[in-house]
N, C-alpha and C. Protein backbone atom coordinates (compact mmCIF):
# COMPACT_ATOMS: atom_id res chain seq x y z
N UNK A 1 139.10 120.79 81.51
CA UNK A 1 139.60 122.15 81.41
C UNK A 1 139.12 122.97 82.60
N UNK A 2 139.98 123.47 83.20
CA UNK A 2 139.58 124.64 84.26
C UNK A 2 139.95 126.21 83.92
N UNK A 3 138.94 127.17 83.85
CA UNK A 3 139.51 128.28 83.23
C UNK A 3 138.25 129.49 84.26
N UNK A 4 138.87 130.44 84.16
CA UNK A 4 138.22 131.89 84.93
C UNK A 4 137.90 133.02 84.49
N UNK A 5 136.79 133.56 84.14
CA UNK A 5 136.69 134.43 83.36
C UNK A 5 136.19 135.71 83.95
N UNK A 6 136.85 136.85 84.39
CA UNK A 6 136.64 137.96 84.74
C UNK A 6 135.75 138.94 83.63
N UNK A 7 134.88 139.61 84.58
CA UNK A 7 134.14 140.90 84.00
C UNK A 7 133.89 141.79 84.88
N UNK A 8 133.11 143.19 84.29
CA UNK A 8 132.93 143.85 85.17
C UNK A 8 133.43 144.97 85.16
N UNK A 9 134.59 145.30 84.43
CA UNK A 9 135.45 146.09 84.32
C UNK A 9 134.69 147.18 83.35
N UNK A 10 135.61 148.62 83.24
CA UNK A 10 134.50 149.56 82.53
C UNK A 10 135.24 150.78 82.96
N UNK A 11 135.06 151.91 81.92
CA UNK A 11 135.56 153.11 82.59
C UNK A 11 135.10 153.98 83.53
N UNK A 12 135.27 154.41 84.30
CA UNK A 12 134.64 155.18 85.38
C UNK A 12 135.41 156.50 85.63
N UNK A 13 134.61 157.63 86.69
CA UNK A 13 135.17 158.43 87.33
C UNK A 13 136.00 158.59 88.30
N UNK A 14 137.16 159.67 88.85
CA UNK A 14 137.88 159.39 89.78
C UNK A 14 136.74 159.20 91.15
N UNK A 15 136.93 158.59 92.04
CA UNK A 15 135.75 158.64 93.03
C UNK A 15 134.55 157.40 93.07
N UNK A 16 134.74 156.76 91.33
CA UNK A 16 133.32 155.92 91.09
C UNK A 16 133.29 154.82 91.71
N UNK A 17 132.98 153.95 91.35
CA UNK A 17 132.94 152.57 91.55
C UNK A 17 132.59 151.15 90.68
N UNK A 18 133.03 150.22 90.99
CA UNK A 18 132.93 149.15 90.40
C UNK A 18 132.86 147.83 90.37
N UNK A 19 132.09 147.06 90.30
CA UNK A 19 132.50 145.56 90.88
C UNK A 19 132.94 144.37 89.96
N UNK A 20 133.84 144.07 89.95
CA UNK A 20 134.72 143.19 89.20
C UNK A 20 134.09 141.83 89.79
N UNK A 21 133.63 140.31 88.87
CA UNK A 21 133.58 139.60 88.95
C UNK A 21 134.61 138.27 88.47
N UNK A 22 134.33 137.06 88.72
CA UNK A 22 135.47 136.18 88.37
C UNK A 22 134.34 134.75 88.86
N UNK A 23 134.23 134.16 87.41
CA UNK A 23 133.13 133.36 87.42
C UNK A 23 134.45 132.16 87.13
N UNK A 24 134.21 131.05 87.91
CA UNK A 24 134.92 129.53 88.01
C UNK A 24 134.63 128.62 87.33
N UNK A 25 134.90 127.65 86.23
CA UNK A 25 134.24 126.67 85.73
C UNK A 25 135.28 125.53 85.73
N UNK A 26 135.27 124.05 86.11
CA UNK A 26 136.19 122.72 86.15
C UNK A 26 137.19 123.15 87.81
N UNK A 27 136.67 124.20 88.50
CA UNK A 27 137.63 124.13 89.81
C UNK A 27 136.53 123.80 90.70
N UNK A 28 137.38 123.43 91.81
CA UNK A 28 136.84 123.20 93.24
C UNK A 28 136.45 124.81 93.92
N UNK A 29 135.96 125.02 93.70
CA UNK A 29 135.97 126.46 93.91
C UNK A 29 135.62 126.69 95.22
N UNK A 30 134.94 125.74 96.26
CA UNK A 30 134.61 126.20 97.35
C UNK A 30 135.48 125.76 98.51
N UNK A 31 136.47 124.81 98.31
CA UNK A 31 138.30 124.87 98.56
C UNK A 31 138.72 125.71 98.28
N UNK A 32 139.16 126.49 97.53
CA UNK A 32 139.98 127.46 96.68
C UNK A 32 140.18 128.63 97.12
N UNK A 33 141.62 128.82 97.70
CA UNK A 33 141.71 129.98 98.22
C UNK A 33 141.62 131.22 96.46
N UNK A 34 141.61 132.28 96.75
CA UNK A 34 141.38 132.98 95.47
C UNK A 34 142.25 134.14 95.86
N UNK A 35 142.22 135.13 94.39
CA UNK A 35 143.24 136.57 94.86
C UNK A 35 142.54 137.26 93.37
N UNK A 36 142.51 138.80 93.85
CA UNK A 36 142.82 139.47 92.11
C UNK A 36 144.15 140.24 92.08
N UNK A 37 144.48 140.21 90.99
CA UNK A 37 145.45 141.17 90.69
C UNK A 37 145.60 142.24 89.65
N UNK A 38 146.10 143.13 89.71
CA UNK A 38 145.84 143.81 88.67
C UNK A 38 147.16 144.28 87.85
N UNK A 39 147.80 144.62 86.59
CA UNK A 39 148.72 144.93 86.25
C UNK A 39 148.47 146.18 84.98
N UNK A 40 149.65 146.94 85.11
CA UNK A 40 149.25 148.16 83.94
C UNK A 40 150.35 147.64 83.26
N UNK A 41 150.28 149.08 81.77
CA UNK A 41 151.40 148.91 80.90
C UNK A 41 152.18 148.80 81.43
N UNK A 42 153.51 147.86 81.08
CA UNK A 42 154.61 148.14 81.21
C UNK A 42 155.36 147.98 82.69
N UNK A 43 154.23 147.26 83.97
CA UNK A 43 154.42 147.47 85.19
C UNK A 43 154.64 145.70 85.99
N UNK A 44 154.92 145.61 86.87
CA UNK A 44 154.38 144.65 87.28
C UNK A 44 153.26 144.29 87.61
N UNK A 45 153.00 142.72 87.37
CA UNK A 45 151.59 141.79 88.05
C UNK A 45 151.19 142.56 89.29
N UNK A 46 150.51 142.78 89.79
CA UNK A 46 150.64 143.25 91.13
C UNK A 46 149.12 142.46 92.10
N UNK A 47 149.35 142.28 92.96
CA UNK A 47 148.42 141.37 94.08
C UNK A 47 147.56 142.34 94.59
N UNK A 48 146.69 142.48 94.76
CA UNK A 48 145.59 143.16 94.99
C UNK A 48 144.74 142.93 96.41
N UNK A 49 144.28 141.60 96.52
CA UNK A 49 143.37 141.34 97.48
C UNK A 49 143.16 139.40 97.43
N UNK A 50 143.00 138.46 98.63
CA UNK A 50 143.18 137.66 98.77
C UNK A 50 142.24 137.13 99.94
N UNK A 51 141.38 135.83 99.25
CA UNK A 51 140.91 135.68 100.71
C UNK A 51 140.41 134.07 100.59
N UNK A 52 140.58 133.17 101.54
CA UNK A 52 140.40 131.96 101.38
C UNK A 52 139.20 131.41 101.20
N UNK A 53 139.10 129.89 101.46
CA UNK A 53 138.00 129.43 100.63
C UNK A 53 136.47 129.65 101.63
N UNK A 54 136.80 130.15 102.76
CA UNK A 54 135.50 130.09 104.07
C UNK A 54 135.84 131.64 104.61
N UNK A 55 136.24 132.48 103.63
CA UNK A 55 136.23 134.17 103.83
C UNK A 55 137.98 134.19 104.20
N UNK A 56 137.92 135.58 105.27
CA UNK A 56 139.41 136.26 105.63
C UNK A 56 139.81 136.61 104.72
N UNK A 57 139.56 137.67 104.16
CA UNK A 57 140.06 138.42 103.05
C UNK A 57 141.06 138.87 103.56
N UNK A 58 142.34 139.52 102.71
CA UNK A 58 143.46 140.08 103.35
C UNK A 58 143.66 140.80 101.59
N UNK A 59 144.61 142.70 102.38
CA UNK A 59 144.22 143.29 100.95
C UNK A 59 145.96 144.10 101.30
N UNK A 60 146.59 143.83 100.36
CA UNK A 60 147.56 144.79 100.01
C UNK A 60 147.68 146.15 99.18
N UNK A 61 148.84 146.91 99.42
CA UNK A 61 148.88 147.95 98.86
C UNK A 61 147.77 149.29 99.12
N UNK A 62 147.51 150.53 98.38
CA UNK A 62 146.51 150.88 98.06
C UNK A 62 145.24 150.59 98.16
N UNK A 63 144.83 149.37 97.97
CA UNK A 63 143.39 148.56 98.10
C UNK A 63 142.79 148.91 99.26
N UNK A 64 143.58 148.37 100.56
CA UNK A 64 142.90 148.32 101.68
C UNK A 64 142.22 149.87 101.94
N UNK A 65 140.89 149.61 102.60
CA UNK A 65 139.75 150.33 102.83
C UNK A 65 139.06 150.91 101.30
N UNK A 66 139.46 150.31 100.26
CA UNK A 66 139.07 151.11 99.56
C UNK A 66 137.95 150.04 98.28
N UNK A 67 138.88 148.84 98.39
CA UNK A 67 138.83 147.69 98.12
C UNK A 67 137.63 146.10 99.08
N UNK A 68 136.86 145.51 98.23
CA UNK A 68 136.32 145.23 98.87
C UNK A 68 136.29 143.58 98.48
N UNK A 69 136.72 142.19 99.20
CA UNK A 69 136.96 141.03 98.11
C UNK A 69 136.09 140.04 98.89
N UNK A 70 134.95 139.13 97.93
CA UNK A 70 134.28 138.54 98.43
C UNK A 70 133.61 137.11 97.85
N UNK A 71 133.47 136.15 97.83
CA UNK A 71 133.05 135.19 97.23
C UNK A 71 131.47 134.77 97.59
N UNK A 72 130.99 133.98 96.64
CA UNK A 72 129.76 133.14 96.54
C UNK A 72 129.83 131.83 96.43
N UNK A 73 130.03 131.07 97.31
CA UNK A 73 130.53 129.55 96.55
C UNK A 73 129.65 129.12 96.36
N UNK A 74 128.11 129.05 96.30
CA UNK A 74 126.94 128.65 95.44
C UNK A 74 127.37 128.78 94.36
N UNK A 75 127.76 129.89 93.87
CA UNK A 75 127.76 129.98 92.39
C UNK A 75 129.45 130.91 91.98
N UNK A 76 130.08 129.95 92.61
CA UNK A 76 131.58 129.33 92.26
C UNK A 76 132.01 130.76 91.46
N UNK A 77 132.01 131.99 92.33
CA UNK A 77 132.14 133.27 91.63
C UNK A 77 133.27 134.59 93.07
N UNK A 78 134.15 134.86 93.04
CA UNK A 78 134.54 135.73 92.98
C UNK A 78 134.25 136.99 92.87
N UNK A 79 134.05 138.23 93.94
CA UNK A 79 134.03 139.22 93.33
C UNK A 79 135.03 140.59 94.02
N UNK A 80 135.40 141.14 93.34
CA UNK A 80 136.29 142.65 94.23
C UNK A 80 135.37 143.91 93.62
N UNK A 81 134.47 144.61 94.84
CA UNK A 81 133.95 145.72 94.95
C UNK A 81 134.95 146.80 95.32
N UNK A 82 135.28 148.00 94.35
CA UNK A 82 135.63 148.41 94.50
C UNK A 82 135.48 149.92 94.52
N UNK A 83 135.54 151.06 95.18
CA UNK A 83 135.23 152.44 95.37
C UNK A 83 136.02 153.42 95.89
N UNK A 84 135.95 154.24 95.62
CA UNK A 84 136.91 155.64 95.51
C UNK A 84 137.51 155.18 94.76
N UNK A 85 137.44 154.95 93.52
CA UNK A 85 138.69 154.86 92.53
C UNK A 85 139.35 156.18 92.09
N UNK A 86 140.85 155.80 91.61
CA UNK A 86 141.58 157.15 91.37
C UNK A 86 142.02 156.35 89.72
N UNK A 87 142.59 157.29 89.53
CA UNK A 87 143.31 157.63 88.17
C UNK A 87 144.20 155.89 88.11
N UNK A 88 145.38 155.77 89.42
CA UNK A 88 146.31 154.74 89.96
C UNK A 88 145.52 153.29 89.95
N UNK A 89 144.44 153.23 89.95
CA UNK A 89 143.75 152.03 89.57
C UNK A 89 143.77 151.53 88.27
N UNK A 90 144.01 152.47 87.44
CA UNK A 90 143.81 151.85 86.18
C UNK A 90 145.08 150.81 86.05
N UNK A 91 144.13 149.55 85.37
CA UNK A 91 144.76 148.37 85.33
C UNK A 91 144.13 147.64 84.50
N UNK A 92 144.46 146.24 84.25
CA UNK A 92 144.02 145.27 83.62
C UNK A 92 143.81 143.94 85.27
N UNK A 93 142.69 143.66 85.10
CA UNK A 93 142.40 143.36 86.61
C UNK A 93 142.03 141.70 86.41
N UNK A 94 142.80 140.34 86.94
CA UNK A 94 142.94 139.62 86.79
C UNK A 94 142.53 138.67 88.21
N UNK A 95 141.98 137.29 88.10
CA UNK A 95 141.85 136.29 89.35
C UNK A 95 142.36 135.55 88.93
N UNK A 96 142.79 135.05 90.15
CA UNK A 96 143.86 133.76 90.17
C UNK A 96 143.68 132.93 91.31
N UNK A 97 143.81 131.06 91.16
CA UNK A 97 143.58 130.18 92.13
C UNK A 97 144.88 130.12 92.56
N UNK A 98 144.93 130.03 94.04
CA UNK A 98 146.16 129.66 94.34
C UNK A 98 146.07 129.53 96.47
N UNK A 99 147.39 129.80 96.79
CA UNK A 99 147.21 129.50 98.27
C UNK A 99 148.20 130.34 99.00
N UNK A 100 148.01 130.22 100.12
CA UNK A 100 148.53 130.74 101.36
C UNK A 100 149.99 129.75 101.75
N UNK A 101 150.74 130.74 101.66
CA UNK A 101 152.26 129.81 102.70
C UNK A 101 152.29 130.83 104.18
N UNK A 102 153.04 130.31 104.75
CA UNK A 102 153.06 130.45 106.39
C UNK A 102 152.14 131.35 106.88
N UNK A 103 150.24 131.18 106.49
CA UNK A 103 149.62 131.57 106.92
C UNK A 103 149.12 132.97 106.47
N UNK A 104 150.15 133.71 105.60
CA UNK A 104 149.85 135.43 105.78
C UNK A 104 150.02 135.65 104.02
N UNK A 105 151.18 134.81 103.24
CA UNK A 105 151.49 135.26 102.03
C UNK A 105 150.85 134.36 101.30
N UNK A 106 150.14 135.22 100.17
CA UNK A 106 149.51 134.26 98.91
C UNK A 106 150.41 134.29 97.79
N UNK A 107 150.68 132.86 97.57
CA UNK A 107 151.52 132.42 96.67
C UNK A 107 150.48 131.88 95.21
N UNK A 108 150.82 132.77 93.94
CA UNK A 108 149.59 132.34 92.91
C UNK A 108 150.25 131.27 92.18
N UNK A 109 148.93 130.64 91.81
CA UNK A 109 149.07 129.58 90.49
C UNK A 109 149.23 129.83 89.48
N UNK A 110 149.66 129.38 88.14
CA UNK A 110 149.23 129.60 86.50
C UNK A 110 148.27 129.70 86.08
N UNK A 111 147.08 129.56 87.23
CA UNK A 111 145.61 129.84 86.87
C UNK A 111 144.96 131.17 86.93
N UNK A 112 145.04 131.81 85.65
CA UNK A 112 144.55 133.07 85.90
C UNK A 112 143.50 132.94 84.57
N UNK A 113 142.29 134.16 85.48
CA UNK A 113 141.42 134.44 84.22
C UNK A 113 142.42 135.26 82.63
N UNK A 114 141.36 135.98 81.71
CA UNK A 114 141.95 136.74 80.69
C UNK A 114 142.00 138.24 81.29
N UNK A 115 141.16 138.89 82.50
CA UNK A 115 141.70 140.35 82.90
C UNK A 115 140.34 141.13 82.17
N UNK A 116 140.14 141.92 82.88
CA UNK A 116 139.06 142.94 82.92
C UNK A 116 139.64 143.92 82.82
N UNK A 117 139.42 144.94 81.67
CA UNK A 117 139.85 146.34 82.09
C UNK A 117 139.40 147.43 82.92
N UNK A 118 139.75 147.81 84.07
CA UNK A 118 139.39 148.90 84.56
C UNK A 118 140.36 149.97 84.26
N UNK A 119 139.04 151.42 84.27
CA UNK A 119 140.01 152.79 83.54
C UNK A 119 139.72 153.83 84.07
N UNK A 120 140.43 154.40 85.27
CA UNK A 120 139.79 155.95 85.53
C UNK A 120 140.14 156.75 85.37
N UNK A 121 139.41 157.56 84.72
CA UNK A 121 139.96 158.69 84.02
C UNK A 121 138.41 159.70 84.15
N UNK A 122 138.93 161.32 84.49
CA UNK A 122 137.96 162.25 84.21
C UNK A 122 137.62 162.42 82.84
């Protein structure tokens, strides 16, 4: 069995911060390119931040500068630091194994953790 279990998540202030983890168990994890994503009610999955198995993070949307994505492959863990949060963050915040096609786009797997809630709200 290979499965991913995100934490970390929590309500915060507009402005706060937070660091979302994503702990690996039955993967190759230090191969493994990785990504989080996050999705609200009613919205699409949405891609967040991406970075392969020896760093190069790459961050879409909103995220960039604000967003921070980083791994430990000692201890086969994932994490997205994140700060200045706004209201627009709130999500259900998810990792996923998967890979890179022609170098720039991450294409995800069916491997996703269960999702962390993050919530900002005053």
């Amino acid at each position: 069995q290979v499965h991913l279990v995100e934490s970390g998540g929590g309500l915060v202030q507009p402005g706060g911060s937070l660091r979302l983890s994503c702990v690996s168990d039955g993967l190759d994890f230090e191969t493994q390119t990785m990504a989080w994503y996050r999705q609200a009610p009613g919205k699409q999955r949405e891609l967040v931040a991406a970075i392969r198995a020896l760093g190069n993070p790459q961050y879409w949307g909103s995220a960039e500068g604000r967003f921070t994505i980083s791994r430990d492959n000692t201890r086969d863990t994932l994490y997205l630091q994140m700060t200045s949060l706004k209201p627009e963050d709130t999500a259900l915040y998810y990792c996923n194994a998967g890979q890179y096609h022609y170098g720039r786009d991450y294409v995800p797997s069916d491997l996703w953790g269960q999702g962390t809630q993050v919530t900002v709200s005053s």
